[in-house]
C-alpha atoms as a PDB file:
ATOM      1  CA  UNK A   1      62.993 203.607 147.765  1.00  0.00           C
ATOM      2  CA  UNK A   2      63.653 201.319 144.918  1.00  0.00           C
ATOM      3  CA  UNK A   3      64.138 197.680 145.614  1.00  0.00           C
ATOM      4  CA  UNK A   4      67.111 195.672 143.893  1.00  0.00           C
ATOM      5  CA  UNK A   5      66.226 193.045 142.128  1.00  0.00           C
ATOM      6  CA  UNK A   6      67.276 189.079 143.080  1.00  0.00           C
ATOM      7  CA  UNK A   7      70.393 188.261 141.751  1.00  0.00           C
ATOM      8  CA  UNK A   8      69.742 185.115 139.555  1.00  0.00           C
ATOM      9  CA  UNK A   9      70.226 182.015 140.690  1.00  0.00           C
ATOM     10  CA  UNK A  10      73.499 181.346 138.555  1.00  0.00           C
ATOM     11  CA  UNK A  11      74.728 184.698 139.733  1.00  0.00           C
ATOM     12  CA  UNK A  12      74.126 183.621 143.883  1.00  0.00           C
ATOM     13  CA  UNK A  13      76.124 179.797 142.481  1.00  0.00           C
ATOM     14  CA  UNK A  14      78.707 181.825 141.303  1.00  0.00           C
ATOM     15  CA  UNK A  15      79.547 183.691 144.670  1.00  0.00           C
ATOM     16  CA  UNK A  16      78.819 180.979 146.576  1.00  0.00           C
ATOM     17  CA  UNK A  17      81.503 178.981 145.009  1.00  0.00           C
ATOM     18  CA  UNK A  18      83.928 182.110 145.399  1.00  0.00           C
ATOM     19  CA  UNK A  19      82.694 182.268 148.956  1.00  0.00           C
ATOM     20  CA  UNK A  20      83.655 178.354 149.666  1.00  0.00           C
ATOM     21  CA  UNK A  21      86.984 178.637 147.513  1.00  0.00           C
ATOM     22  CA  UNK A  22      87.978 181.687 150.224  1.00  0.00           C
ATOM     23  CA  UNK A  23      87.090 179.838 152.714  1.00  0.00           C
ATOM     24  CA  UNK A  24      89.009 176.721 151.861  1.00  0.00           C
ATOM     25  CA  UNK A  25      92.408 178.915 151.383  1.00  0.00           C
ATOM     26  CA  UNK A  26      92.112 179.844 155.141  1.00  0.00           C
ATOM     27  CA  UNK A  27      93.721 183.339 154.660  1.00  0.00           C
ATOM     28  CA  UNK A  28      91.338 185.354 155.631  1.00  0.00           C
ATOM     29  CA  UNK A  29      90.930 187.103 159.194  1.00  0.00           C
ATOM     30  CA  UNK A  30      87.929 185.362 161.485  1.00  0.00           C
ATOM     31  CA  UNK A  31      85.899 188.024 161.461  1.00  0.00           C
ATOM     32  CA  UNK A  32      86.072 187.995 157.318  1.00  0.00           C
ATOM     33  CA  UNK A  33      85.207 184.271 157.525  1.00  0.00           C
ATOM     34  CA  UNK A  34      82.554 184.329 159.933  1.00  0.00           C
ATOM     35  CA  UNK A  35      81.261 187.171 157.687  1.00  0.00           C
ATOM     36  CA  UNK A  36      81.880 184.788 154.448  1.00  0.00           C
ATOM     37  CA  UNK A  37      80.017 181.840 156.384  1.00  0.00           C
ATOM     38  CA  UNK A  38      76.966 183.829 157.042  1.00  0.00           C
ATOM     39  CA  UNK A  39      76.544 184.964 153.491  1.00  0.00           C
ATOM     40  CA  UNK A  40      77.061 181.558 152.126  1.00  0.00           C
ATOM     41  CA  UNK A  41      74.675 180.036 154.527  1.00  0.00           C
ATOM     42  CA  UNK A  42      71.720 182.794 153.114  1.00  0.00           C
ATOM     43  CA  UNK A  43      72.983 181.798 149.055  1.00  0.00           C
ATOM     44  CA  UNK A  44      72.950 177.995 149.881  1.00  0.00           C
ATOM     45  CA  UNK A  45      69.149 178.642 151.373  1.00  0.00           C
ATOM     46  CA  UNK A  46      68.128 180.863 148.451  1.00  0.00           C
ATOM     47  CA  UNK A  47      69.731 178.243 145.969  1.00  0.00           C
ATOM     48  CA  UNK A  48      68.079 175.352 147.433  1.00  0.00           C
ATOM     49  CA  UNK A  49      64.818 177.432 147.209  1.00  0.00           C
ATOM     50  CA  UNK A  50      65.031 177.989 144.048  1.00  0.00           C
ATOM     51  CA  UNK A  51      65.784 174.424 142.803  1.00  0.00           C
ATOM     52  CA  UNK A  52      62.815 173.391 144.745  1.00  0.00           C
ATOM     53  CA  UNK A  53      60.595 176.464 143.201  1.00  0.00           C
ATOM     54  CA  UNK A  54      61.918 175.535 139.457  1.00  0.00           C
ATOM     55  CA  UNK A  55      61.136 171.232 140.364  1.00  0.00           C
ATOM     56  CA  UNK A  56      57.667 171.948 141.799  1.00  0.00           C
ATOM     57  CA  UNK A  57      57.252 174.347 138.634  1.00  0.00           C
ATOM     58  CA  UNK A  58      57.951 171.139 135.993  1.00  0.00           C
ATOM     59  CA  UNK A  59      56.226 168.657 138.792  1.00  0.00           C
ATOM     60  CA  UNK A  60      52.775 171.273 137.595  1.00  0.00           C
ATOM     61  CA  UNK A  61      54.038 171.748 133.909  1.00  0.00           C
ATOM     62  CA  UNK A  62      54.164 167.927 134.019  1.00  0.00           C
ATOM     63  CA  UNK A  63      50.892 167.465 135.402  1.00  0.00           C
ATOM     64  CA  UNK A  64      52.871 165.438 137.903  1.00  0.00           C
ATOM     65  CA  UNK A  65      54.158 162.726 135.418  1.00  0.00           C
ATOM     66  CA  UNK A  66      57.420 163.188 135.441  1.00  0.00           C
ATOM     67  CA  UNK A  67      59.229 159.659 134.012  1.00  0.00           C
ATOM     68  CA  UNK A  68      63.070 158.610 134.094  1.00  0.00           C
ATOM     69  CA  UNK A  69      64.152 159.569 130.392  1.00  0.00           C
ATOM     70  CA  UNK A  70      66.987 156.678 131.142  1.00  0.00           C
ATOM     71  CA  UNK A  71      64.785 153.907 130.776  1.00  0.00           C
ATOM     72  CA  UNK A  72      64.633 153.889 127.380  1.00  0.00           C
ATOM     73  CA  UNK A  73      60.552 154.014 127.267  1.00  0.00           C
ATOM     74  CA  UNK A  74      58.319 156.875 125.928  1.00  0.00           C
END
């Protein structure tokens, strides 16, 4: 049994923002947007994993000293 791989995170955004755009129309069936809520509910949890995965990964490749780039100061 071969496992398929994680769609990437740009590829979950994507259909998430199909998902909401359905949604909003309002012309689909309940069952279809119960169905479309469910699956955006489990994209918007694996997207806001992976945004937290990919800031604790800088927050280490930082060593933690992350600085506000706006503030003119280096």
């Amino acid at each position: 049994m071969s496992a398929v791989p994680p769609a990437s995170f740009e590829a979950d955004l994507q259909e998430l923002e199909r998902i909401v755009q359905a949604m909003e129309s309002g012309d689909a069936p309940l069952e279809e947007s119960l169905a479309n809520y469910e699956r955006g509910m489990a994209l918007l949890k694996t997207c806001q994993e992976r945004l937290a995965a990919a800031e604790q990964k800088v927050r280490m490749l930082e060593n933690g000293s992350l600085r506000d780039f706006a503030d003119g100061t280096d």
